[in-house]
Structure formats: C-alpha cells, structure tokens
C-alpha atoms as a PDB file:
ATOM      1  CA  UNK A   1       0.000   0.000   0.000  1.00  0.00           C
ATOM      2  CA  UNK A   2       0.835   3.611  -0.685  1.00  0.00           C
ATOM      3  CA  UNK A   3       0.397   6.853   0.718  1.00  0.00           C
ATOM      4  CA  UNK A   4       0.296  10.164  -0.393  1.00  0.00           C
ATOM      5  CA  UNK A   5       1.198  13.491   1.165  1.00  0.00           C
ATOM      6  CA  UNK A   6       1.562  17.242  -0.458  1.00  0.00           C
ATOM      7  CA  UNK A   7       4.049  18.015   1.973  1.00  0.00           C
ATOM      8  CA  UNK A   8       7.397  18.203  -0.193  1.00  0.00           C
ATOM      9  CA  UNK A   9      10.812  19.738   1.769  1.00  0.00           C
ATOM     10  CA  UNK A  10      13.607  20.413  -0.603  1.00  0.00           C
ATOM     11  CA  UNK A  11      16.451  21.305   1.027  1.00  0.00           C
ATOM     12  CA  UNK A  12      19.498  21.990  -0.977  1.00  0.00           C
ATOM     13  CA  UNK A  13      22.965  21.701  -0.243  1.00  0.00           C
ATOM     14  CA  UNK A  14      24.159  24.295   1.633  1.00  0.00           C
ATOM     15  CA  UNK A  15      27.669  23.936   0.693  1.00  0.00           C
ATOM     16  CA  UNK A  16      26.678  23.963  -3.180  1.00  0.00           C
ATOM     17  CA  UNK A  17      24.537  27.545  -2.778  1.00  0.00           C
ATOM     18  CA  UNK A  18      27.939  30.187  -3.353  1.00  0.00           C
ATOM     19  CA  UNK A  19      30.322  27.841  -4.352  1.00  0.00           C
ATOM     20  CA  UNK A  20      30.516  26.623  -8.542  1.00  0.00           C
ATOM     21  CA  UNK A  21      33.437  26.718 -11.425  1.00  0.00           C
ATOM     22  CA  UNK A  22      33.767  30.326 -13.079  1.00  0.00           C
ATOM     23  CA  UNK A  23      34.378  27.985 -16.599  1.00  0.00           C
ATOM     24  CA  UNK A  24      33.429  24.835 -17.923  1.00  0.00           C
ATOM     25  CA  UNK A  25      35.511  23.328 -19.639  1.00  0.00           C
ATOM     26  CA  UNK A  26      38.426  24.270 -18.906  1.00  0.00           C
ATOM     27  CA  UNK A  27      41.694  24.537 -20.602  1.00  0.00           C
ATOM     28  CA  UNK A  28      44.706  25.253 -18.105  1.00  0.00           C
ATOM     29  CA  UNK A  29      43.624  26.359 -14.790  1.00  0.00           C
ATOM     30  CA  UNK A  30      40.275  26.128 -13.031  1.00  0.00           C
ATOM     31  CA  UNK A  31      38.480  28.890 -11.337  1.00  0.00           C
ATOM     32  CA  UNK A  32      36.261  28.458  -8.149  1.00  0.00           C
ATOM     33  CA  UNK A  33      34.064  31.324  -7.624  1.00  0.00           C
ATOM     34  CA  UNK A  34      33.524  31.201  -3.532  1.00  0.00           C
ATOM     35  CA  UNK A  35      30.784  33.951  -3.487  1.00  0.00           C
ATOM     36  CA  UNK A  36      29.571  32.030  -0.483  1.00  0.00           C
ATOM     37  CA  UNK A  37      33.288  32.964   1.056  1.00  0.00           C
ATOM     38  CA  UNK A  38      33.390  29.282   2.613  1.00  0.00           C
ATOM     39  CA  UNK A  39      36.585  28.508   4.051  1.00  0.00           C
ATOM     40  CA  UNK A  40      37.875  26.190   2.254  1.00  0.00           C
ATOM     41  CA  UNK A  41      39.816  23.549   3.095  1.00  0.00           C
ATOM     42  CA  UNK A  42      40.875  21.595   0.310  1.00  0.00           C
ATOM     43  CA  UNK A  43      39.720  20.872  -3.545  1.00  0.00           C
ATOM     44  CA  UNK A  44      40.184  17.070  -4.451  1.00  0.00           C
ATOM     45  CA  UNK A  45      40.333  16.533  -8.510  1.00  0.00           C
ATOM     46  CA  UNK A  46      39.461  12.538  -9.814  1.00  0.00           C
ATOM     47  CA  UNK A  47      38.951  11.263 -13.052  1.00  0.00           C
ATOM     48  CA  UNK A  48      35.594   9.345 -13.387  1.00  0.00           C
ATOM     49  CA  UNK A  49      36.779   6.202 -11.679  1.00  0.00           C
ATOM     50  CA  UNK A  50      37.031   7.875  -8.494  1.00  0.00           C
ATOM     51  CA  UNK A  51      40.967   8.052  -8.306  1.00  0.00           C
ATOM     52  CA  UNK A  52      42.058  11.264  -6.778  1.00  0.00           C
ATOM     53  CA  UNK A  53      44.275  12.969  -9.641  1.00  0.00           C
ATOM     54  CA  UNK A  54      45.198  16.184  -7.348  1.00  0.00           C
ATOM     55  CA  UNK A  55      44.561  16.738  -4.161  1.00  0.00           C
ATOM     56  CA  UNK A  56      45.407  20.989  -3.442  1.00  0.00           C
ATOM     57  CA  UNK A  57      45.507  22.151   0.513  1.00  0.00           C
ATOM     58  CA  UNK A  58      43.817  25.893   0.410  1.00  0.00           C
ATOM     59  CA  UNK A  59      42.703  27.075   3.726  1.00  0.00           C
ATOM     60  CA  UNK A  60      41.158  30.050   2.188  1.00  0.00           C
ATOM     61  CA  UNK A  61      38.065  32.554   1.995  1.00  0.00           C
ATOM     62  CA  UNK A  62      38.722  34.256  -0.964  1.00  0.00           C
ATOM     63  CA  UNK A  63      35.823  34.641  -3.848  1.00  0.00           C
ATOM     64  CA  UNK A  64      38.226  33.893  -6.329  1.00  0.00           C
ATOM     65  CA  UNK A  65      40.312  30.277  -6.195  1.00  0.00           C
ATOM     66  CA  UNK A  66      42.586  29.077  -9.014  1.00  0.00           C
ATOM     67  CA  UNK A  67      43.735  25.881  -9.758  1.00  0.00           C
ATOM     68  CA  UNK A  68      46.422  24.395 -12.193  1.00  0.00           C
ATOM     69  CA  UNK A  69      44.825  21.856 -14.259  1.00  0.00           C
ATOM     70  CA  UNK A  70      47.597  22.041 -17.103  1.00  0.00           C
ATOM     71  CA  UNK A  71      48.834  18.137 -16.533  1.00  0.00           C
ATOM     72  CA  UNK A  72      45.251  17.076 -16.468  1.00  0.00           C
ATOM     73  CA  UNK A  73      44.338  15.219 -20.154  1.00  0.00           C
ATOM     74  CA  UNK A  74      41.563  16.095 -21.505  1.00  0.00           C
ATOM     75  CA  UNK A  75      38.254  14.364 -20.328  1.00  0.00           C
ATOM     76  CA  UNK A  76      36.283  14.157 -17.423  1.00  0.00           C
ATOM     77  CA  UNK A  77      36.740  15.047 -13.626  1.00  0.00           C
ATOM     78  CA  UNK A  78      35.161  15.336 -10.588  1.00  0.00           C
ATOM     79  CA  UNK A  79      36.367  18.364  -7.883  1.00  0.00           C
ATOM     80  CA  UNK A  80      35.288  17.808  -4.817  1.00  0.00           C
ATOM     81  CA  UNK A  81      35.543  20.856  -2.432  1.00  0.00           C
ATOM     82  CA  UNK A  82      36.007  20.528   0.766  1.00  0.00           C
ATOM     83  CA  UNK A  83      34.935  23.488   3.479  1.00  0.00           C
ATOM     84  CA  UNK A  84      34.502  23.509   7.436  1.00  0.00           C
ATOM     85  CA  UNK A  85      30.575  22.981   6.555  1.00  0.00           C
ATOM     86  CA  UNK A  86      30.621  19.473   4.602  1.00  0.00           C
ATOM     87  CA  UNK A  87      31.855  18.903   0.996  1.00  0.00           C
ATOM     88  CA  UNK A  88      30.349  19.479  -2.642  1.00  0.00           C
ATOM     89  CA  UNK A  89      31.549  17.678  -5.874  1.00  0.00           C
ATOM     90  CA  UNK A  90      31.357  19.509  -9.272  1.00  0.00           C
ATOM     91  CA  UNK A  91      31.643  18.162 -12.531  1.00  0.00           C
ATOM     92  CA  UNK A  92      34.921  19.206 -14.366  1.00  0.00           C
ATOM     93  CA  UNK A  93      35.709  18.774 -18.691  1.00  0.00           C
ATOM     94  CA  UNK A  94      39.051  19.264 -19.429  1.00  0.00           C
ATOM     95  CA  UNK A  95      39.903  20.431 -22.682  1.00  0.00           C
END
C-alpha cells in the first residue's frame, strides 16, 4: 500500500549555494568562484573512476580560487571541495 502526502521539503545543499566553477571546460587552470566565502579547506580533482588525480591544501576565503589543471588530459573530472561545513563535488571537462 501507498500513501500520499503534499508536503514536499527540498532542502538543498548548503555547501553547493555560493560555491561553482567560473568555466566549464576548462583549458589550463580552473576557477572556483567562492561567493559564499566558505573557508575552504581543500579541492580534491578525480577522473571518473574515483581516483584522486590532485589533491590541493587551500585554507582560504577568498571569492576567487585558481587551480592548475595544465597536466590534467583532456576528459572528465570530478572536484570535490572541501569546506569547514561538509563537501560538494562539481563536474569538471578538461579540454
């Protein structure tokens, strides 16, 4: 047996609302915009198996964070940002 209710709660991810890439793809570096100004921790880049490719300490605030994605071939990636709330992953294509 089912039920039905019209109550529906959405509740997005907090950590997602602020926090996405300026660009993608991407050629060379990627670009965080942090308008949420998160501190964040670290940003974790895998390819689509799940195998952590780079793995940059930040331990910062700022709106703006860049990251060097030269050696990266092109394809697709998964950054995962990590912040003193939680964690968010974004999809990344490198050109």
């Amino acid at each position: 047996n089912y039920s039905y209710s019209k109550t529906i709660k959405l509740v997005p991810n907090s950590i997602a609302r602020g926090i996405w890439l300026q660009t993608n793809p991407v050629a060379n570096e990627l670009a965080l915009v942090n308008n949420a100004q998160a501190m964040i921790q670290h940003i974790a880049i895998a390819d689509m198996s799940g195998r952590i490719i780079n793995d940059k300490p930040v331990n910062n605030n700022s709106t703006l964070i860049k990251v060097n994605t030269y050696s990266l071939l092109p394809g697709f990636y998964l950054v995962r940002v990590f912040t003193s709330n939680g964690s968010n992953t974004l999809p990344l294509i490198k050109q």
